[in-house]
PDB file of N, CA and C in Angstrom:
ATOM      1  N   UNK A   1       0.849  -1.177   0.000  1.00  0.00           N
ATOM      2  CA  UNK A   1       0.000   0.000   0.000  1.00  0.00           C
ATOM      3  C   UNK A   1       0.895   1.241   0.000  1.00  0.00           C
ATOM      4  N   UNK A   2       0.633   2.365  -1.208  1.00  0.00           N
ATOM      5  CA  UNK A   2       1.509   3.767  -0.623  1.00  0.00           C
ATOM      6  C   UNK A   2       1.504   3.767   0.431  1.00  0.00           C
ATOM      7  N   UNK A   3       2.480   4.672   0.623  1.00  0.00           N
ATOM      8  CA  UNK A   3       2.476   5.658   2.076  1.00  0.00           C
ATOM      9  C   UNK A   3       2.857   6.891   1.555  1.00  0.00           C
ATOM     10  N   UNK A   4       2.609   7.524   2.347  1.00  0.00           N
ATOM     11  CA  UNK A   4       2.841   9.361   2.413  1.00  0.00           C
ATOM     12  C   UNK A   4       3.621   9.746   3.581  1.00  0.00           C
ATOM     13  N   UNK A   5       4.614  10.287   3.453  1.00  0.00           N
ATOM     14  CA  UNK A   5       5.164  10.972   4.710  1.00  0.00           C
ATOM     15  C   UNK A   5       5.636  12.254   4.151  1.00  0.00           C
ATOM     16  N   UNK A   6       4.848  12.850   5.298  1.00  0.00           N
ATOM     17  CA  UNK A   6       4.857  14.755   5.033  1.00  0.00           C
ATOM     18  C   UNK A   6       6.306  14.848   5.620  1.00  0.00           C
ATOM     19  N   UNK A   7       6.519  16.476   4.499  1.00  0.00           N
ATOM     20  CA  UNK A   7       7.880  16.837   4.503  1.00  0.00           C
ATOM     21  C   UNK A   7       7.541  18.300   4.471  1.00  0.00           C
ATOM     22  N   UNK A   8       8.715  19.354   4.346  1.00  0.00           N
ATOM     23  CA  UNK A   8       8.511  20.551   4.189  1.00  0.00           C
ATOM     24  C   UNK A   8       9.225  20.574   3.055  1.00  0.00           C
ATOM     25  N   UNK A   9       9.924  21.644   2.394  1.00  0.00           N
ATOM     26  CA  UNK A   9      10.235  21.710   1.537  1.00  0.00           C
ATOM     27  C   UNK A   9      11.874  22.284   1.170  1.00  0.00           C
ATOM     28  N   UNK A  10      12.284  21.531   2.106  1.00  0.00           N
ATOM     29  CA  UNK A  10      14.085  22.015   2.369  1.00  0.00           C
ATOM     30  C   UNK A  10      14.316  20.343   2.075  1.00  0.00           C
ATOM     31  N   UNK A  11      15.767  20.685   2.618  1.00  0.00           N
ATOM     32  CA  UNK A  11      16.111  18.731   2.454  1.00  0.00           C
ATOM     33  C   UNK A  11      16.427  18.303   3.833  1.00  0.00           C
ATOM     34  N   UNK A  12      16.592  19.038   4.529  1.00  0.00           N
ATOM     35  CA  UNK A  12      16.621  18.459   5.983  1.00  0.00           C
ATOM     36  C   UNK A  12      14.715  17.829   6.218  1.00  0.00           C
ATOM     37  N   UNK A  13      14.322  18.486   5.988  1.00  0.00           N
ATOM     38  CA  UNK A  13      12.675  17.900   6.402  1.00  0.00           C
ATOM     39  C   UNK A  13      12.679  16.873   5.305  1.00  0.00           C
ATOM     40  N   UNK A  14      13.360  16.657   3.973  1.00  0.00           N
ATOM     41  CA  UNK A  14      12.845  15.475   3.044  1.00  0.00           C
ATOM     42  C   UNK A  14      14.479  14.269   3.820  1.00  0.00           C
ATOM     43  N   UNK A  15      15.405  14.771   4.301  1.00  0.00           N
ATOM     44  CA  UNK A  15      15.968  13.867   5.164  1.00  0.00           C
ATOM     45  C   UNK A  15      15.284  13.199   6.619  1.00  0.00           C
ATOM     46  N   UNK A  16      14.302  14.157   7.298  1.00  0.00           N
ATOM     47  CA  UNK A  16      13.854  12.821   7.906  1.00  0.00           C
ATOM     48  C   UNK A  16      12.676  12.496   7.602  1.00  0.00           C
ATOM     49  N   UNK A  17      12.206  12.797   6.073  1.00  0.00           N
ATOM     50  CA  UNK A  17      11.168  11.669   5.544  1.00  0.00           C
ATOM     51  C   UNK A  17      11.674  10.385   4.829  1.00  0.00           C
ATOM     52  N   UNK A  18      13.179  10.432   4.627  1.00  0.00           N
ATOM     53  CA  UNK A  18      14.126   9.475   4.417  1.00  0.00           C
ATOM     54  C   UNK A  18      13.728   8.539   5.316  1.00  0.00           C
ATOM     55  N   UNK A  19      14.555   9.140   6.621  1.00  0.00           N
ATOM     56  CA  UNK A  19      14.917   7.946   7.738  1.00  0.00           C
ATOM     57  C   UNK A  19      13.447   7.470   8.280  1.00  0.00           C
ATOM     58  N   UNK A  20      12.399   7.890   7.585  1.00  0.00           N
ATOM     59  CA  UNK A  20      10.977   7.276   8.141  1.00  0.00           C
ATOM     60  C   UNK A  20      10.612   6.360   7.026  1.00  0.00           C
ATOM     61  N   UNK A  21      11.554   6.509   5.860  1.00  0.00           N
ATOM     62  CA  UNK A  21      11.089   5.392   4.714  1.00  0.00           C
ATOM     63  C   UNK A  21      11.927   4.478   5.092  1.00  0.00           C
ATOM     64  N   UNK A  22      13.351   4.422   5.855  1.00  0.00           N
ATOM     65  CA  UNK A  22      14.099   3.357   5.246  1.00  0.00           C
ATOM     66  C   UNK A  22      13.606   2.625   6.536  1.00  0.00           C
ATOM     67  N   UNK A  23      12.657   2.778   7.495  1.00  0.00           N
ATOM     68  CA  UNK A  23      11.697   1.539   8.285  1.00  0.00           C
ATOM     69  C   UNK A  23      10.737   0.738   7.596  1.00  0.00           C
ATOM     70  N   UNK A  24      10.344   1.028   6.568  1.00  0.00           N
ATOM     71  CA  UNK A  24       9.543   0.594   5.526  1.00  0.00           C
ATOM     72  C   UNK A  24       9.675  -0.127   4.496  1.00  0.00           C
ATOM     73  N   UNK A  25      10.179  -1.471   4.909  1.00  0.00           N
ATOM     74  CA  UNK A  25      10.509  -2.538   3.867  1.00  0.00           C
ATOM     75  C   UNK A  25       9.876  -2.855   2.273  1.00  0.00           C
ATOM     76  N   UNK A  26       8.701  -2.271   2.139  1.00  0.00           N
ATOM     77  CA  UNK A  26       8.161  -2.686   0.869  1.00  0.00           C
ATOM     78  C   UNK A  26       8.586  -1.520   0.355  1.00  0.00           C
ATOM     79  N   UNK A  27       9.116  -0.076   0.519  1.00  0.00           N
ATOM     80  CA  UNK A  27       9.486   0.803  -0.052  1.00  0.00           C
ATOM     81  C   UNK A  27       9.988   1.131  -1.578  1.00  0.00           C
ATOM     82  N   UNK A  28      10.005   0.736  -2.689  1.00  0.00           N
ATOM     83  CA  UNK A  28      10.136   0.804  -3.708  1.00  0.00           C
ATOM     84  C   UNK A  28      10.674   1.727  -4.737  1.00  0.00           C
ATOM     85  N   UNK A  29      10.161   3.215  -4.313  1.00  0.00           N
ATOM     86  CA  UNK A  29      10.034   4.849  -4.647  1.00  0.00           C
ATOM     87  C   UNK A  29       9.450   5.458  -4.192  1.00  0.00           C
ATOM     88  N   UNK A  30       9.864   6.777  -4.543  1.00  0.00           N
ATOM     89  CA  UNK A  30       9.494   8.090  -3.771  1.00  0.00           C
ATOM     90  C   UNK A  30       9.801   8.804  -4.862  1.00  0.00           C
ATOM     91  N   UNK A  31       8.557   9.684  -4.773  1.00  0.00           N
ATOM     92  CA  UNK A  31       8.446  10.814  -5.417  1.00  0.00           C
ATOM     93  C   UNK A  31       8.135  11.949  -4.253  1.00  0.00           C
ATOM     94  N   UNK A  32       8.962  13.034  -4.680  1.00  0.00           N
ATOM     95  CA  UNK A  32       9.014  14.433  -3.886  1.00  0.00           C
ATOM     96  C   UNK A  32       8.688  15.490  -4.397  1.00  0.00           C
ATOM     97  N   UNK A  33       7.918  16.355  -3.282  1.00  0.00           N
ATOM     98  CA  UNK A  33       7.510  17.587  -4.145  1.00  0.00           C
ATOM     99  C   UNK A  33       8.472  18.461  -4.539  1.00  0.00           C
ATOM    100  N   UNK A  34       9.545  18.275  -4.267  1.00  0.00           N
ATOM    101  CA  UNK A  34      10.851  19.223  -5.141  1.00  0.00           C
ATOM    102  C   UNK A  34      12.146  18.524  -5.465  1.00  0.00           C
ATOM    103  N   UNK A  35      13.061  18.572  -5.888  1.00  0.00           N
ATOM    104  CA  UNK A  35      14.411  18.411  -5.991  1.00  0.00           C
ATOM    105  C   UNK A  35      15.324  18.337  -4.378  1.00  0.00           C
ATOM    106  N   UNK A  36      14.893  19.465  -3.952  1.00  0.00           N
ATOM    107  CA  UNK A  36      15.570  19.240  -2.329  1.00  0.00           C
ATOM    108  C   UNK A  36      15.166  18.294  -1.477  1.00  0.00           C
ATOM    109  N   UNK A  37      13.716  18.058  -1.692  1.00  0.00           N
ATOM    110  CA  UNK A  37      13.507  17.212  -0.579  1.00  0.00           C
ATOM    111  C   UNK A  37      13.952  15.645  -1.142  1.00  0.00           C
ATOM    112  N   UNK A  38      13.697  15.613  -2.508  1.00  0.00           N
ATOM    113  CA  UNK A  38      14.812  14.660  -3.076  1.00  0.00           C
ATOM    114  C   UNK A  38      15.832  13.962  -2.650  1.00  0.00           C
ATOM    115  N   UNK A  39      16.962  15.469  -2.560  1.00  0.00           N
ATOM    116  CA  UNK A  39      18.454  14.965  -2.525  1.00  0.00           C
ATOM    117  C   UNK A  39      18.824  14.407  -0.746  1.00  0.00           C
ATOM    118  N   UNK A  40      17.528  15.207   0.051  1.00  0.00           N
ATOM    119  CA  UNK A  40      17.592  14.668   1.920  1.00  0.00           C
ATOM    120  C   UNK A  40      17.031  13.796   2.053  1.00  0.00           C
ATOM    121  N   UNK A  41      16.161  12.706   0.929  1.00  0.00           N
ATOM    122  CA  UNK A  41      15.765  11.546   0.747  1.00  0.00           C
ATOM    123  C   UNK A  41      16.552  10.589   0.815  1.00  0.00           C
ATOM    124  N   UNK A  42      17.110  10.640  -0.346  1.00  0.00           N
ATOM    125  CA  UNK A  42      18.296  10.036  -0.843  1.00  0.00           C
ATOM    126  C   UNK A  42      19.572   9.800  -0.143  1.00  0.00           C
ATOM    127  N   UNK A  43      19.847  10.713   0.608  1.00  0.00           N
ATOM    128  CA  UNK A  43      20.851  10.792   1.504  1.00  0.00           C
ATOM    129  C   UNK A  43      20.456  10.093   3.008  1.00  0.00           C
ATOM    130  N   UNK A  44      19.649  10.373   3.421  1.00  0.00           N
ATOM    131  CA  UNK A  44      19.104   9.373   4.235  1.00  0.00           C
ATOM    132  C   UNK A  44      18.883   7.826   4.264  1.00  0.00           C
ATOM    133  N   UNK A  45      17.993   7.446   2.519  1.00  0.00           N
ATOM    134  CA  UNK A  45      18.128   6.268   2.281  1.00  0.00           C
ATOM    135  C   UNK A  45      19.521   5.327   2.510  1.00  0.00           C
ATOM    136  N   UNK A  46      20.231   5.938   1.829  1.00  0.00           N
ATOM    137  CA  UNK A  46      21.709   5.621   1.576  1.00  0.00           C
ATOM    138  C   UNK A  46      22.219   5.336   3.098  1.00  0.00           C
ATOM    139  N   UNK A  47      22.482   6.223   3.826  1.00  0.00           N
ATOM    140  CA  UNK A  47      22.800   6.360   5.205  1.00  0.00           C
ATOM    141  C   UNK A  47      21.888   5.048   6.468  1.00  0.00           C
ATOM    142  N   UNK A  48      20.975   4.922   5.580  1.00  0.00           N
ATOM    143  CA  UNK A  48      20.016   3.888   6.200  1.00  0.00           C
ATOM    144  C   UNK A  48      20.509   2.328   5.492  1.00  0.00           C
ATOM    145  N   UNK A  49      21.182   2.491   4.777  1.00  0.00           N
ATOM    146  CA  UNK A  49      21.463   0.787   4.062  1.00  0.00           C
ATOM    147  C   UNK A  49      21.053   0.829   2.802  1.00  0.00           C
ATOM    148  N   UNK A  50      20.257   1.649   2.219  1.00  0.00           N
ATOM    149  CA  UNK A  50      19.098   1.218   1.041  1.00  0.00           C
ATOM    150  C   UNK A  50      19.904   1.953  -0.042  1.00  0.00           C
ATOM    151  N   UNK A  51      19.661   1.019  -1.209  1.00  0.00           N
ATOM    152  CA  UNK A  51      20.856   1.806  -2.029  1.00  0.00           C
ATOM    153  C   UNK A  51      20.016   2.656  -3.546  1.00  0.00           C
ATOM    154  N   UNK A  52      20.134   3.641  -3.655  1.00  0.00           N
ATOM    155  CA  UNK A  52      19.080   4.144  -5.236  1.00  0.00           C
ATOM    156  C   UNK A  52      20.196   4.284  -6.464  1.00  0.00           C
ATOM    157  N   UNK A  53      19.267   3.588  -7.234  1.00  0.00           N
ATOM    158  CA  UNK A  53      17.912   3.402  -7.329  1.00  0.00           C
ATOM    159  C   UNK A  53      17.936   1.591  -7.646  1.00  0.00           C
ATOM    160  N   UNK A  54      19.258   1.168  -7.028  1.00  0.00           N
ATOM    161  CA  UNK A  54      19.387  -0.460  -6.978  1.00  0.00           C
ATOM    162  C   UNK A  54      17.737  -1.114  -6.079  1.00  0.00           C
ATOM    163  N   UNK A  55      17.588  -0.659  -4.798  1.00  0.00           N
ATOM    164  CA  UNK A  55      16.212  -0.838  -3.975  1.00  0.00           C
ATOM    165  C   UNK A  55      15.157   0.302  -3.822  1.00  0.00           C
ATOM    166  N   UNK A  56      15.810   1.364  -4.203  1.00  0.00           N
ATOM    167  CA  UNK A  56      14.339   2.812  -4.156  1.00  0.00           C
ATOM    168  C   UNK A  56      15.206   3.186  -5.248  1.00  0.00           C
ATOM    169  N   UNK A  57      14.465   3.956  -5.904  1.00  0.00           N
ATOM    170  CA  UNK A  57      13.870   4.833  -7.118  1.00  0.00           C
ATOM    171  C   UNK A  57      13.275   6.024  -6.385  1.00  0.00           C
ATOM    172  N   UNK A  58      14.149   6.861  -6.727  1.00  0.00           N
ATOM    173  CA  UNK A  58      13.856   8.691  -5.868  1.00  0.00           C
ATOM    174  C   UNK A  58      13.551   9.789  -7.384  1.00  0.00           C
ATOM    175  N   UNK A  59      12.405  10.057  -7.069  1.00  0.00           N
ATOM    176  CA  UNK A  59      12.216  11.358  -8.379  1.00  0.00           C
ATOM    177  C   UNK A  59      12.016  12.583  -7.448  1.00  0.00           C
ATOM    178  N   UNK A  60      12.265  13.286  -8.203  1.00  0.00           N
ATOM    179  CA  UNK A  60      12.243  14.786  -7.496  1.00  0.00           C
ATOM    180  C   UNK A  60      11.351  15.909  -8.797  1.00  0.00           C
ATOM    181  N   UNK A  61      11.270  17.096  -8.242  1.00  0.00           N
ATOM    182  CA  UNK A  61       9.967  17.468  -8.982  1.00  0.00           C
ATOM    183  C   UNK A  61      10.993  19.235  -9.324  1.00  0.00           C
ATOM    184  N   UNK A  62      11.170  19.180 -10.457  1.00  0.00           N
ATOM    185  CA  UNK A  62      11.095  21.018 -10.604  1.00  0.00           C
ATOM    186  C   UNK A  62      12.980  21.120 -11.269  1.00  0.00           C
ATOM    187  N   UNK A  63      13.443  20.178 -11.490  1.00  0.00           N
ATOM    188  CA  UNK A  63      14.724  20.161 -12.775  1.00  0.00           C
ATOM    189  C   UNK A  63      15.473  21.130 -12.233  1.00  0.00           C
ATOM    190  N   UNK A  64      15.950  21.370 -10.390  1.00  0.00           N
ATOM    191  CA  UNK A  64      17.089  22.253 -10.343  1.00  0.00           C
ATOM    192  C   UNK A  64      18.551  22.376 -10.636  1.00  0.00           C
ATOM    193  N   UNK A  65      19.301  23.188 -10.924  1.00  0.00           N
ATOM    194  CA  UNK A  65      20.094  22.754 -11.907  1.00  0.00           C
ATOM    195  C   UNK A  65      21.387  21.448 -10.900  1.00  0.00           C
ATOM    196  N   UNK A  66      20.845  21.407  -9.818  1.00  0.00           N
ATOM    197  CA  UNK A  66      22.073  20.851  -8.855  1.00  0.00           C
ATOM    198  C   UNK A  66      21.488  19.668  -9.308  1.00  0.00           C
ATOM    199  N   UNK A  67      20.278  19.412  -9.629  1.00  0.00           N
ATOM    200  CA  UNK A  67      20.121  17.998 -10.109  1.00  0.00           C
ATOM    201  C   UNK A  67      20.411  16.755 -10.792  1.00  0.00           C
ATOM    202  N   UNK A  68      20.989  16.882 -11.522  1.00  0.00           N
ATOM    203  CA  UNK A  68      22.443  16.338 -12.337  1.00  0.00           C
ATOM    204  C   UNK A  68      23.183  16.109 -12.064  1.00  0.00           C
ATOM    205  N   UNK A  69      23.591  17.045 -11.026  1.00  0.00           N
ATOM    206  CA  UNK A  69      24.831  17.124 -10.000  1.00  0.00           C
ATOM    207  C   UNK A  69      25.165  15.960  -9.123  1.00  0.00           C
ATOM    208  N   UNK A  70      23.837  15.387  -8.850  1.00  0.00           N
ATOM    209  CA  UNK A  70      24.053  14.926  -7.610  1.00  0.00           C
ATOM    210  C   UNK A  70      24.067  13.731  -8.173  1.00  0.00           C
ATOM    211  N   UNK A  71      24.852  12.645  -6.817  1.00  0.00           N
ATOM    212  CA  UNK A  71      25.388  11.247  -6.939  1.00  0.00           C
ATOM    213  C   UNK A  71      24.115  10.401  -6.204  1.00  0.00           C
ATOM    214  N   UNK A  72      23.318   9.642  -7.100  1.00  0.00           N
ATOM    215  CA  UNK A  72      23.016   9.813  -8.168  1.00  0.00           C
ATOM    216  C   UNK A  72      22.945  10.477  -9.221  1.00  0.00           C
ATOM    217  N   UNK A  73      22.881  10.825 -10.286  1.00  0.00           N
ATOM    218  CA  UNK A  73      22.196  12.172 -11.231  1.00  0.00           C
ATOM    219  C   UNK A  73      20.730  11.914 -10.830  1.00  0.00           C
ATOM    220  N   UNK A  74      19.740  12.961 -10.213  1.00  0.00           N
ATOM    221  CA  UNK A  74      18.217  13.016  -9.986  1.00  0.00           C
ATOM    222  C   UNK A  74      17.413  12.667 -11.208  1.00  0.00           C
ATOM    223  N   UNK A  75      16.338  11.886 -11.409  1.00  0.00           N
ATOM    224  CA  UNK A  75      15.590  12.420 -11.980  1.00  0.00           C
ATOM    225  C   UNK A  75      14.462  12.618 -11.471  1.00  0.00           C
ATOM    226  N   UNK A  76      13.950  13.743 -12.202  1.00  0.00           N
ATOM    227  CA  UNK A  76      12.831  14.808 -11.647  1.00  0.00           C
ATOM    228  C   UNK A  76      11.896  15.284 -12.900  1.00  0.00           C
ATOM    229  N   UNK A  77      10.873  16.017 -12.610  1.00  0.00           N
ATOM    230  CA  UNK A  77      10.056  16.897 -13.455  1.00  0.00           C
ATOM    231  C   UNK A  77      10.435  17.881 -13.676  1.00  0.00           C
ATOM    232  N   UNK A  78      10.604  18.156 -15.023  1.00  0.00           N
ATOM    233  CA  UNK A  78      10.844  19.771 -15.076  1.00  0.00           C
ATOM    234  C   UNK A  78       9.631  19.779 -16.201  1.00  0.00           C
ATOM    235  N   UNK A  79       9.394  21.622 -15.311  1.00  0.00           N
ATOM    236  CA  UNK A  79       8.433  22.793 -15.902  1.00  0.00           C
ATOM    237  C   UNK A  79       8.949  23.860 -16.447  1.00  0.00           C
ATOM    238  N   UNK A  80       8.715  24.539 -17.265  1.00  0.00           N
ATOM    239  CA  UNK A  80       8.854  25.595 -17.822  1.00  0.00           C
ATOM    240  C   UNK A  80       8.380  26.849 -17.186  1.00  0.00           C
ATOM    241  N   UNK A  81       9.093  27.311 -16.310  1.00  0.00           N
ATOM    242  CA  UNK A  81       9.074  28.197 -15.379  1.00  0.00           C
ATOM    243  C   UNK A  81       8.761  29.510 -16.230  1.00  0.00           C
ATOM    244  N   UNK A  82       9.739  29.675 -16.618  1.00  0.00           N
ATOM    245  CA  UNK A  82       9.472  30.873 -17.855  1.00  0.00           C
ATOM    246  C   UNK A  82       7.580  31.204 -18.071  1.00  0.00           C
ATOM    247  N   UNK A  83       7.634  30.361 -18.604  1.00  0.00           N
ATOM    248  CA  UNK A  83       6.239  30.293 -19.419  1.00  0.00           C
ATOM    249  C   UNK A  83       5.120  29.949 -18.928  1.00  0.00           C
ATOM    250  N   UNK A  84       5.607  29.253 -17.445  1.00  0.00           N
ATOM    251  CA  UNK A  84       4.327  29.555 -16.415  1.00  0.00           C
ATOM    252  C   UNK A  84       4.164  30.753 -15.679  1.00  0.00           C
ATOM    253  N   UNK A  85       5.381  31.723 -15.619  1.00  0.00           N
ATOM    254  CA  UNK A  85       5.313  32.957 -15.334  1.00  0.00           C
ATOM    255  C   UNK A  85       4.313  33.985 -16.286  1.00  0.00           C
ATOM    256  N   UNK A  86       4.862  33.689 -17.556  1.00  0.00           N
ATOM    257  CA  UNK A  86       4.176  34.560 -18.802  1.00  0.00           C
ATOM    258  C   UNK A  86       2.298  34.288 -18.509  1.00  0.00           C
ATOM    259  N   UNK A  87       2.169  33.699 -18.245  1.00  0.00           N
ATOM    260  CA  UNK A  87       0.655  32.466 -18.676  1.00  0.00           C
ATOM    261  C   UNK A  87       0.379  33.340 -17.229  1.00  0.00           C
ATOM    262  N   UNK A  88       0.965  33.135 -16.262  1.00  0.00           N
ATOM    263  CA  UNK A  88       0.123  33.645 -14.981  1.00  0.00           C
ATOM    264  C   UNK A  88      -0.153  34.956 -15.004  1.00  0.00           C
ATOM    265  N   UNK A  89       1.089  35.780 -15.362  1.00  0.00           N
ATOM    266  CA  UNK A  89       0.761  37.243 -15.533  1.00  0.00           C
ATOM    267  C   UNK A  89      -0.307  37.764 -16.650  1.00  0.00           C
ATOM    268  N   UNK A  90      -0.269  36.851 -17.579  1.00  0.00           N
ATOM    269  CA  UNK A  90      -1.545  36.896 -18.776  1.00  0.00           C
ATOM    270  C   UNK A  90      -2.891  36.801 -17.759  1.00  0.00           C
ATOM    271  N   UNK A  91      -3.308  35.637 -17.361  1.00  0.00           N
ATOM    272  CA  UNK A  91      -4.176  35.418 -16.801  1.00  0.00           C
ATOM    273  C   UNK A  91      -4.662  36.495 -15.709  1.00  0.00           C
ATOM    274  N   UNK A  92      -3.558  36.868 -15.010  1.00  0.00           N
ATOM    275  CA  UNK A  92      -4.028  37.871 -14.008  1.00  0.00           C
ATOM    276  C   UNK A  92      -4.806  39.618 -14.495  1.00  0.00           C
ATOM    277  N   UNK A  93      -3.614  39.552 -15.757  1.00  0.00           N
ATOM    278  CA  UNK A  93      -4.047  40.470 -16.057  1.00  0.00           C
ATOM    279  C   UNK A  93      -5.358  40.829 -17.471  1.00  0.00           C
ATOM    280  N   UNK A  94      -5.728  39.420 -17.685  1.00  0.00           N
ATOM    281  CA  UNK A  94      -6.623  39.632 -18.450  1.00  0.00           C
ATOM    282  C   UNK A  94      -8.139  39.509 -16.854  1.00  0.00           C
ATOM    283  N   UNK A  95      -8.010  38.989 -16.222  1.00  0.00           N
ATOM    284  CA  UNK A  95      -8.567  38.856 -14.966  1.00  0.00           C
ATOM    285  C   UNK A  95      -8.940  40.191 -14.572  1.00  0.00           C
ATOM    286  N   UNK A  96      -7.930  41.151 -14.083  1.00  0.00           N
ATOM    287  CA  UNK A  96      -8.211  42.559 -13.864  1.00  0.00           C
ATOM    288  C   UNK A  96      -8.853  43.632 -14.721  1.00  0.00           C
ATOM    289  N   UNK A  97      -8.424  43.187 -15.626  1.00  0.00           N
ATOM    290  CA  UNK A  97      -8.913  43.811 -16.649  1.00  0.00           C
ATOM    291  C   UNK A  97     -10.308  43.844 -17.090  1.00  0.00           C
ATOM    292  N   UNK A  98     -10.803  42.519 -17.589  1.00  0.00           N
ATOM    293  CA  UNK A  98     -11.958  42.033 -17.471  1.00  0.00           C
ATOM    294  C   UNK A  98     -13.180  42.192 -16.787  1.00  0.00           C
ATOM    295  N   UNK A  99     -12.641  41.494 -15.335  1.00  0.00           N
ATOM    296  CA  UNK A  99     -13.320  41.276 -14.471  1.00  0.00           C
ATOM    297  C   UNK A  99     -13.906  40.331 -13.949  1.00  0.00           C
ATOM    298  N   UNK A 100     -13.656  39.096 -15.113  1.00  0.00           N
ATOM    299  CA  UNK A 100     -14.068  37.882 -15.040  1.00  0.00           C
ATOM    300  C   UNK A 100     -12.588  37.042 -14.991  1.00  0.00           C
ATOM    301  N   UNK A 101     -13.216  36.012 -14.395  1.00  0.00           N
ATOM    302  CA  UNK A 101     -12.137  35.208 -14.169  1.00  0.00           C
ATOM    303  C   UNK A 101     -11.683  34.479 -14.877  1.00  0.00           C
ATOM    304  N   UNK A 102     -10.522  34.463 -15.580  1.00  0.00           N
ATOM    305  CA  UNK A 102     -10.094  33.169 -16.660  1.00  0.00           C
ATOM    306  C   UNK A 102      -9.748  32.150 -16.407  1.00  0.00           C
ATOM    307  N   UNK A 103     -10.509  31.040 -17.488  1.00  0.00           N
ATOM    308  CA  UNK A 103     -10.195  29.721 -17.444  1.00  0.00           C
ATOM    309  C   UNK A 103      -8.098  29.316 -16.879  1.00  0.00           C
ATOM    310  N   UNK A 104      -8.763  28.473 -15.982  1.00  0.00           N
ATOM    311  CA  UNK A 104      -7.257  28.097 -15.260  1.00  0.00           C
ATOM    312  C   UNK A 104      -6.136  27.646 -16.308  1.00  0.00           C
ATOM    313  N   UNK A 105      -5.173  27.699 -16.626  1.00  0.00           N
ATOM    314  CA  UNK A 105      -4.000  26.656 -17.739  1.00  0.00           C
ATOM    315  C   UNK A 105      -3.655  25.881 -16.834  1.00  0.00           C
ATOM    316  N   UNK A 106      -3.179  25.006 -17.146  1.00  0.00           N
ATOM    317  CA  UNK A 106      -1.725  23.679 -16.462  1.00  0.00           C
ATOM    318  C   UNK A 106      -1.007  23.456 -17.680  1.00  0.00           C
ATOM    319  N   UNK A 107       0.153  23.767 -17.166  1.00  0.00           N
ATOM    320  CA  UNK A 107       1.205  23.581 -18.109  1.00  0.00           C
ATOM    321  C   UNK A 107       1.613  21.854 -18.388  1.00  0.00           C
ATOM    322  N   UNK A 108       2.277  21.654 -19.171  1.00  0.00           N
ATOM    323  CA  UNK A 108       2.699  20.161 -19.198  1.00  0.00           C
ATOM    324  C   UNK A 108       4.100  20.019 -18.916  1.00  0.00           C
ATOM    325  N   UNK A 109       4.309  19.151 -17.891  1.00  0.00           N
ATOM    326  CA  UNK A 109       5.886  19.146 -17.395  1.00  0.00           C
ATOM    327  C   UNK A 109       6.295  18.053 -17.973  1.00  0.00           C
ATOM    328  N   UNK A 110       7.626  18.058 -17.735  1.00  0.00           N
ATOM    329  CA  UNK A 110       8.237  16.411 -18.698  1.00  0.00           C
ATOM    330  C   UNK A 110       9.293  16.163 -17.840  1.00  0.00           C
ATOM    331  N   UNK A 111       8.941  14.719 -17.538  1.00  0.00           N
ATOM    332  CA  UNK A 111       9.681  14.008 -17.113  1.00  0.00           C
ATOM    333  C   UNK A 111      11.350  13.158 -17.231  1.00  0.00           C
ATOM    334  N   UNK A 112      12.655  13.890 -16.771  1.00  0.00           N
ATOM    335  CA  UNK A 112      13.715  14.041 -16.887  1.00  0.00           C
ATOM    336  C   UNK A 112      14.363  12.967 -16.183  1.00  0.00           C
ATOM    337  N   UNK A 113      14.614  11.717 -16.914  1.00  0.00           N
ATOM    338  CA  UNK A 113      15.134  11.108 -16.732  1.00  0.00           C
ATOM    339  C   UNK A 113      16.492  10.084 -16.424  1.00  0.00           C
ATOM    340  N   UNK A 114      16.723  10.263 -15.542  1.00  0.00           N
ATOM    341  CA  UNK A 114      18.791  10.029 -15.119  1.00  0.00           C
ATOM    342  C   UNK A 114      19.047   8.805 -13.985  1.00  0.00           C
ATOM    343  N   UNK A 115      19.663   8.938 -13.280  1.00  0.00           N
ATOM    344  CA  UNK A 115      20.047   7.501 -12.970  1.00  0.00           C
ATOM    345  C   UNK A 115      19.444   7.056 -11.421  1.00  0.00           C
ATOM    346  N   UNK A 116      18.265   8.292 -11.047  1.00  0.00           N
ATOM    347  CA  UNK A 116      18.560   7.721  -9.455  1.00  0.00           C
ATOM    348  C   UNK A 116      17.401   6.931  -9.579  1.00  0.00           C
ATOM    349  N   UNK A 117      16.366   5.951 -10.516  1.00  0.00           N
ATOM    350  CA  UNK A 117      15.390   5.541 -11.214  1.00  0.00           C
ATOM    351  C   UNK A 117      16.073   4.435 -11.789  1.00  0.00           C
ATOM    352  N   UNK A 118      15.217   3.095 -11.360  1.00  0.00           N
ATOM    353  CA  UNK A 118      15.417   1.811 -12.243  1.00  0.00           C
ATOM    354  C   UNK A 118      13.783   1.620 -13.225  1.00  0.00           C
ATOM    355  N   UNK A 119      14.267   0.458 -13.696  1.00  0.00           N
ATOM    356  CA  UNK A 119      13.526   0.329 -14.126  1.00  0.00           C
ATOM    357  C   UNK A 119      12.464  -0.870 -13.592  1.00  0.00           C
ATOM    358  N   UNK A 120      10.985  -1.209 -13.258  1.00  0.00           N
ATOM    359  CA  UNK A 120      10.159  -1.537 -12.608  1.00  0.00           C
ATOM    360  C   UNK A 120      10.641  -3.250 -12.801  1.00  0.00           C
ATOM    361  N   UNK A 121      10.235  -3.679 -11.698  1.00  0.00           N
ATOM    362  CA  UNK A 121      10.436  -4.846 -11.701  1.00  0.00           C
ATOM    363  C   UNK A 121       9.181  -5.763 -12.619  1.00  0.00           C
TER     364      UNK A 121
END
């Protein structure tokens, strides 16, 4: 069955959502809401016995550039920041303008793939 363990959004808080996964034998992967809480995942796992992405598979969310960097190389989601900026300020300001509220966008992110990820059993 998933599990969820809340984190904040640094890597010390996604490090001890680490050391609360590596009690969790069926553990498989983790996905994080950012890149940082990622890399305090990962580092924890590791530090706990568990090796990625040989027994967990760690994704991280938002393509920071340290992401690559790191031992593993991350993979994560990246968004087009840029252009969710452009799209929001559109929206807001056709919003004000208006007066009516515009239909919401979601951008499409793509999934960046590198080594801290196996492949499914």
């Amino acid at each position: 069955m998933p599990a969820m363990i809340a984190a904040g959004y640094d890597p010390s808080s996604g490090y001890e959502a680490g050391r609360a996964l590596t009690l969790l034998d069926d553990v498989t992967a983790v996905l994080c809401g950012n890149d940082e809480i990622a890399i305090g995942v990962t580092r924890a796992l590791r530090e706990g016995g568990r090796r990625v992405p040989e027994d967990v598979s760690v994704v991280g969310f938002d393509d920071q550039p340290f992401a690559e960097m790191w031992l593993p190389p991350l993979t994560t989601v990246a968004q087009d920041f840029t252009e969710l900026g452009r799209r929001s300020i559109a929206l807001l300001t056709s919003w004000l303008d208006s007066g009516v509220k515009p239909v919401d966008w979601v951008g499409q992110p793509s999934l960046v793939v590198r080594e801290s990820t196996a492949s499914p059993l």
